[in-house]
Protein backbone atom coordinates (compact mmCIF):
# COMPACT_ATOMS: atom_id res chain seq x y z
CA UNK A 1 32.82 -53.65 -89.41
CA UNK A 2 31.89 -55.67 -86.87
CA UNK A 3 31.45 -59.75 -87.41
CA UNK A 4 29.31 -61.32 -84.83
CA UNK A 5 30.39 -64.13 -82.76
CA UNK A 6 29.07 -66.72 -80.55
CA UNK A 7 31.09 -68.37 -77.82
CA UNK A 8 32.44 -71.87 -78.73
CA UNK A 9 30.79 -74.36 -77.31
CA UNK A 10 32.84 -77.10 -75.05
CA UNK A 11 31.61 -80.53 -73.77
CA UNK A 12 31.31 -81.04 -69.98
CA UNK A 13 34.28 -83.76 -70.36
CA UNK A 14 36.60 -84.91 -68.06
CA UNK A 15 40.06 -85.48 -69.01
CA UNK A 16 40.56 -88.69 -71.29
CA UNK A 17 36.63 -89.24 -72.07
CA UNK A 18 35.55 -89.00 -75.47
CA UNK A 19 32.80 -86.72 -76.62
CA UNK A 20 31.63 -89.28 -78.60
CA UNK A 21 31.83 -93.40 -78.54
CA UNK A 22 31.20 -95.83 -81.76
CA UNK A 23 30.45 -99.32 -80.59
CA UNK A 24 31.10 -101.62 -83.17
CA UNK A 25 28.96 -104.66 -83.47
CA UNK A 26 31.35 -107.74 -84.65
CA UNK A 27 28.21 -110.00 -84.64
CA UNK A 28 26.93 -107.44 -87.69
CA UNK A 29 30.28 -107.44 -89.03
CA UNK A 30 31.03 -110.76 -89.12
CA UNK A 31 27.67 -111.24 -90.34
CA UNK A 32 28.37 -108.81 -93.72
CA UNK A 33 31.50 -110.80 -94.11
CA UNK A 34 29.28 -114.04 -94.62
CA UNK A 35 26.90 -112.27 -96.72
CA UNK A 36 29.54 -111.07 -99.26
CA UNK A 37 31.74 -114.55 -98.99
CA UNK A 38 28.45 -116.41 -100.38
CA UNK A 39 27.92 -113.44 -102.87
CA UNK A 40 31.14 -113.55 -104.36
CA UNK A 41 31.59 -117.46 -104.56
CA UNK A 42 35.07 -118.91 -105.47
CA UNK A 43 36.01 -115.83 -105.56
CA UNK A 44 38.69 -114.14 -102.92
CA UNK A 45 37.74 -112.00 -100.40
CA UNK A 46 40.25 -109.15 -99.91
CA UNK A 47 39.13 -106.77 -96.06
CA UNK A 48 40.72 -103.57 -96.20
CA UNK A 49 41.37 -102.84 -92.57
CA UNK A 50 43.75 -99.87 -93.61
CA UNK A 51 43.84 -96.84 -90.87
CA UNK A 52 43.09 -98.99 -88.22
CA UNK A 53 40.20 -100.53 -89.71
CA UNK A 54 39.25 -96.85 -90.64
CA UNK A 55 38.81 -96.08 -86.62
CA UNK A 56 36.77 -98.98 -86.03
CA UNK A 57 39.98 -101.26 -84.67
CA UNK A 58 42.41 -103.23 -86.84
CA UNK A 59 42.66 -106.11 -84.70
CA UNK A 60 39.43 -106.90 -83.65
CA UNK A 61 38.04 -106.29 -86.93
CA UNK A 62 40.44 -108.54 -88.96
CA UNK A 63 40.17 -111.17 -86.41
CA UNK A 64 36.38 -110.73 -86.84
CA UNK A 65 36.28 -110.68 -90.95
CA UNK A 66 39.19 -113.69 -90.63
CA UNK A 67 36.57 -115.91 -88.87
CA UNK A 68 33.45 -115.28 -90.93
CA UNK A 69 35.74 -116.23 -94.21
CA UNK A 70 38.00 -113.40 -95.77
CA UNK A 71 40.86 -114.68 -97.42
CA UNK A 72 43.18 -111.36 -97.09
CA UNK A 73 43.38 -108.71 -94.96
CA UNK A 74 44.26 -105.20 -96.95
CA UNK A 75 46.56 -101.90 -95.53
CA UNK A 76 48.05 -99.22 -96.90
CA UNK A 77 51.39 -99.41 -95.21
CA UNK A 78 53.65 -102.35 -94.04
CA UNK A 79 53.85 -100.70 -90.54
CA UNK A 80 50.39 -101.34 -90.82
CA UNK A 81 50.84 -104.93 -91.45
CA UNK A 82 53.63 -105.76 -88.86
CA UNK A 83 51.43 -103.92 -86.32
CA UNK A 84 48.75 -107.12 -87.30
CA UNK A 85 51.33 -109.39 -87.26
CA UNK A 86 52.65 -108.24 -83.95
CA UNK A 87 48.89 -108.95 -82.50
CA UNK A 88 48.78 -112.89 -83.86
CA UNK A 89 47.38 -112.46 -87.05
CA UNK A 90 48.97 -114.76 -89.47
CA UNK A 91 46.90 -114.87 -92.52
CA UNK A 92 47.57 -113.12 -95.63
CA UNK A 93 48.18 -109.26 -95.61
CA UNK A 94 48.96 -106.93 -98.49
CA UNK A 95 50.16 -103.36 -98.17
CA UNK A 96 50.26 -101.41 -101.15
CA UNK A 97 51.93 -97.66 -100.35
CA UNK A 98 55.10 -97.38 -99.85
CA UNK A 99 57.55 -94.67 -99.23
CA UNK A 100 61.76 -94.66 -99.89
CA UNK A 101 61.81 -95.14 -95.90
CA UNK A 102 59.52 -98.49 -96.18
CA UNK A 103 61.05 -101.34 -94.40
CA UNK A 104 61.05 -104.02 -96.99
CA UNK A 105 63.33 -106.68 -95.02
CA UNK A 106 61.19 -106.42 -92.72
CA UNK A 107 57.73 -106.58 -94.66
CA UNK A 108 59.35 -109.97 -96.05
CA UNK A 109 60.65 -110.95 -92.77
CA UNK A 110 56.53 -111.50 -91.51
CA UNK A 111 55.84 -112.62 -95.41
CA UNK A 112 53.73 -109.55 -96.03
CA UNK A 113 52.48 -109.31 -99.84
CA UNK A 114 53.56 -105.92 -101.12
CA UNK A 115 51.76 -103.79 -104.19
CA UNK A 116 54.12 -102.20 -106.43
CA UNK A 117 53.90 -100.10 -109.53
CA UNK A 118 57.46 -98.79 -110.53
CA UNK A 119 60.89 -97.95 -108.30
CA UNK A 120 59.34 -99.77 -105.36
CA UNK A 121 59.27 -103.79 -107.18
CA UNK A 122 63.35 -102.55 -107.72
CA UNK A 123 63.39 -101.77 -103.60
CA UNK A 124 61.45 -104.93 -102.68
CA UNK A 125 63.58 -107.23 -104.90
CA UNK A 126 66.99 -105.63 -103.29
CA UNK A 127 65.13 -106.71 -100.10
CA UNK A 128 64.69 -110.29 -101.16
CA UNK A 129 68.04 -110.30 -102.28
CA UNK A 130 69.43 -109.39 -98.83
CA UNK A 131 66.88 -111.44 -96.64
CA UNK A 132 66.79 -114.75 -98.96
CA UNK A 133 63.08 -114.56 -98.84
CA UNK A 134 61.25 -114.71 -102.37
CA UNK A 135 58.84 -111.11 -102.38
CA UNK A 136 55.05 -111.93 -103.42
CA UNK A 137 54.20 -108.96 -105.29
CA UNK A 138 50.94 -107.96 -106.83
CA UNK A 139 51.40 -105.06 -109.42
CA UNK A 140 49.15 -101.72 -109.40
CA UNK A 141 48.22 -99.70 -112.34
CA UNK A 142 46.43 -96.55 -112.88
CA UNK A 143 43.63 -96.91 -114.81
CA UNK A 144 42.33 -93.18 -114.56
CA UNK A 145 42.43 -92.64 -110.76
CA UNK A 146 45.70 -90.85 -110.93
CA UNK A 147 46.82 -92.03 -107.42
CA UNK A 148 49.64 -94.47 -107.26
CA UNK A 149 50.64 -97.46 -110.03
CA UNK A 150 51.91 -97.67 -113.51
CA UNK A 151 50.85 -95.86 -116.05
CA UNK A 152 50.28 -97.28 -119.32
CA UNK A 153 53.26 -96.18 -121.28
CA UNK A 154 55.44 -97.49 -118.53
CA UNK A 155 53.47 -100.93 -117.71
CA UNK A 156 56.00 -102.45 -120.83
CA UNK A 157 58.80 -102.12 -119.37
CA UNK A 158 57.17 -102.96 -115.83
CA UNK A 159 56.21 -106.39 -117.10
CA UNK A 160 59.37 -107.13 -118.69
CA UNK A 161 61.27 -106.18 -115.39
CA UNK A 162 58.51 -107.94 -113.12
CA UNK A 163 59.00 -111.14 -115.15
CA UNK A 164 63.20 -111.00 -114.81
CA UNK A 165 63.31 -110.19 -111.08
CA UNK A 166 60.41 -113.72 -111.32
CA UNK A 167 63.05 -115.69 -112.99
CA UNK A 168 65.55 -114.67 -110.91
CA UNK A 169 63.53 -116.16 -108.09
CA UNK A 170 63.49 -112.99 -106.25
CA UNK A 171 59.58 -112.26 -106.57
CA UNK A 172 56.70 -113.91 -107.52
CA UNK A 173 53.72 -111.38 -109.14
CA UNK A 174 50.55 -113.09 -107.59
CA UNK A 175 48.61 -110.28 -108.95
CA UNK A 176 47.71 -107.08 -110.77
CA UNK A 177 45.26 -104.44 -109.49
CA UNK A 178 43.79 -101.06 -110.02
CA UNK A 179 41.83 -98.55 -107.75
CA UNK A 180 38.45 -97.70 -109.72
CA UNK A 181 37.52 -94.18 -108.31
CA UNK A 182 33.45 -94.63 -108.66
CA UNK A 183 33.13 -98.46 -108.71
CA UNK A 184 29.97 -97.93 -106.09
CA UNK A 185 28.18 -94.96 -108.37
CA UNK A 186 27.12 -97.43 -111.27
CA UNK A 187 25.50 -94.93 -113.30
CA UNK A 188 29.01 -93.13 -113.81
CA UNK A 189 30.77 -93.95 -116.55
CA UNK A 190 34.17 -93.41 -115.38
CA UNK A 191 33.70 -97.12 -114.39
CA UNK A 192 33.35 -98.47 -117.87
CA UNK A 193 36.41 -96.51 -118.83
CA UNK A 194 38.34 -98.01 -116.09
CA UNK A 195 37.75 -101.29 -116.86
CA UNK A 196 38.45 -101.18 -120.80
CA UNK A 197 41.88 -99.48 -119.33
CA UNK A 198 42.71 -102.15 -116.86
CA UNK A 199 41.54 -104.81 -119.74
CA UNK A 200 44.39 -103.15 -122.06
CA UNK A 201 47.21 -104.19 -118.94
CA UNK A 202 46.11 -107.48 -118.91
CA UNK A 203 46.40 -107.84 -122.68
CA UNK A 204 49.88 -106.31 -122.52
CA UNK A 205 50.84 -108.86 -119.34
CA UNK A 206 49.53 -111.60 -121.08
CA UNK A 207 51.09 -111.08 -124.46
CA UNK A 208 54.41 -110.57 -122.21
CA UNK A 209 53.87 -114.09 -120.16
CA UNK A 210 52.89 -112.58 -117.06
CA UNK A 211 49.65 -114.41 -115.74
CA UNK A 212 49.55 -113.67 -112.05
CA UNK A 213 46.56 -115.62 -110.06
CA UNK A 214 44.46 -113.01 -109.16
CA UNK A 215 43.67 -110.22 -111.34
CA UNK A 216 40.90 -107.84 -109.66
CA UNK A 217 38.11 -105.69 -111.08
CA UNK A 218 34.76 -105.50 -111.34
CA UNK A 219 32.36 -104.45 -114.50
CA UNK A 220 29.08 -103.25 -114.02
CA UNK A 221 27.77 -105.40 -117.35
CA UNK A 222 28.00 -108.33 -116.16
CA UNK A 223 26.55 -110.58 -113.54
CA UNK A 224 28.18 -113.50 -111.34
CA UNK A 225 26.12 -116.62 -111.76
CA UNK A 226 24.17 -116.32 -108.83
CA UNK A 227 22.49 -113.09 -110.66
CA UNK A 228 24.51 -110.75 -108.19
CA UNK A 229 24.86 -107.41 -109.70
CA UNK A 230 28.34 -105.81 -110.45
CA UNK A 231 30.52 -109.03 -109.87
CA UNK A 232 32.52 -110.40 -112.53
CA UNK A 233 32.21 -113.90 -113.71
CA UNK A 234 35.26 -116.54 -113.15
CA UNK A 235 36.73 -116.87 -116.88
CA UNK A 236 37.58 -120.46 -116.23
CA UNK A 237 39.10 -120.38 -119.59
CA UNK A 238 41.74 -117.72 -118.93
CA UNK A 239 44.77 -118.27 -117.18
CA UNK A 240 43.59 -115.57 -114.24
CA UNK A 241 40.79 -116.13 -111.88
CA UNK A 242 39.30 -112.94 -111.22
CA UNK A 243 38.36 -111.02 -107.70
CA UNK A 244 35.30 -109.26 -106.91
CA UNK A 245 35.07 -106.06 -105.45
CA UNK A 246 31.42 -105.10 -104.48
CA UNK A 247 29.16 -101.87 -104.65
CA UNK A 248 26.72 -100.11 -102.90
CA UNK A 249 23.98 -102.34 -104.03
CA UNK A 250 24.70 -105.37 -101.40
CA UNK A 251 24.03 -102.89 -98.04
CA UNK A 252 20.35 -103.72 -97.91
CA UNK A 253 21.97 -107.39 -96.87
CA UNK A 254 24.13 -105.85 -94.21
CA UNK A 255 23.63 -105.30 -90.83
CA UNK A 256 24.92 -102.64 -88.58
């Protein structure tokens, strides 16, 4: 048997050139950043520039989001975050993956915040241990993604550890977070399962004494008081303020 082919076909490129070019507008970008800032309100602003600002360019795009008024910048790995630091940028970073051969010392060296869910808060407090420098920690769990943070039989134990490494003045938990898989898809109810889940940690941290700062989710039944869909309300009477993290419903605001 004989299975037809076709040649390949290969771009008239010289050596170096690119068959194809993005141009990223930082105008637009900067412009989306404002848009969501007076969506969200009080509310922190968290711009994941992980992967090099997913190929659009780490620096320029966190000095960009920076200026138009996000509070954090977001990336996966600390190399990540030095490589921001290295280029001027001193506001607030977190990186959340981490691997055995994660430079910690460092990471608190450039007073990176670090996510941890389990052997890693251990690592990072051994690191502020040997550098002196208290760790700022904000603690994942896994509220049905199945990728990275505490599950719920451990998260116990994780809060009692979290809040003995806190009085030991090696870390302070500024936070606790989860990765919802479908948060844009509000018709899927994976979402509302999520969130009861990640409701469940906080009632276990809370019982424990652990009431970090920020505590981020989002709910797709209720609405923030300027009538935005899918952001959460500030519970002024809880101890935690919460984050917003926003769908696919505010891109008819943005520009590209």
């Amino acid at each position: 048997m004989t299975v037809p082919t076709r040649p390949l076909y290969t771009p008239n490129l010289q050596p170096g050139e690119a068959e194809r070019t993005a141009i990223i507008d930082l105008n637009a970008l900067e412009h989306n950043t404002r848009v969501l800032k007076d969506m969200i309100g009080e509310r922190k602003l968290i711009a994941v520039v992980k992967a090099d600002a997913y190929g659009h360019g780490a620096y320029p795009v966190a000095r960009s989001v920076l200026e138009a008024g996000a509070d954090i910048l977001g990336v996966v790995h600390v190399t990540e975050a030095l490589e921001l630091r290295s280029e001027g940028i001193t506001a607030p970073i977190i990186a959340w993956l981490h691997t055995p051969q994660t430079d910690f010392d460092e990471a608190l060296e450039a007073d990176i915040i670090l996510g941890a869910s389990g052997w890693d808060l251990e690592a990072i407090a051994e690191a502020a241990n040997r550098t002196k420098k208290r760790a700022r920690v904000h603690l994942k769990v896994d509220t049905g993604l199945g990728r990275n943070g505490s599950t719920f039989e451990d998260w116990p134990a994780l809060v009692v550890r979290a809040l003995e490494l806190e009085a030991a003045g090696l870390v302070r938990i500024e936070g606790i977070f989860s990765h919802l898989a479908v948060a844009d898809e509000p018709e899927r109810p994976e979402t509302a399962r999520q969130i009861a889940r990640l409701n469940e940690f906080a009632t276990v941290a809370r019982s424990a004494g652990l009431t970090p700062s920020l505590f981020t989710w989002r709910t797709p039944r209720e609405r923030s008081p300027a009538r935005v869909p899918y952001i959460t309300r500030t519970r002024r009477s809880s101890p935690m303020r919460y984050a917003a993290e926003l769908p696919s419903t505010v891109f008819p605001r943005s520009r590209v």
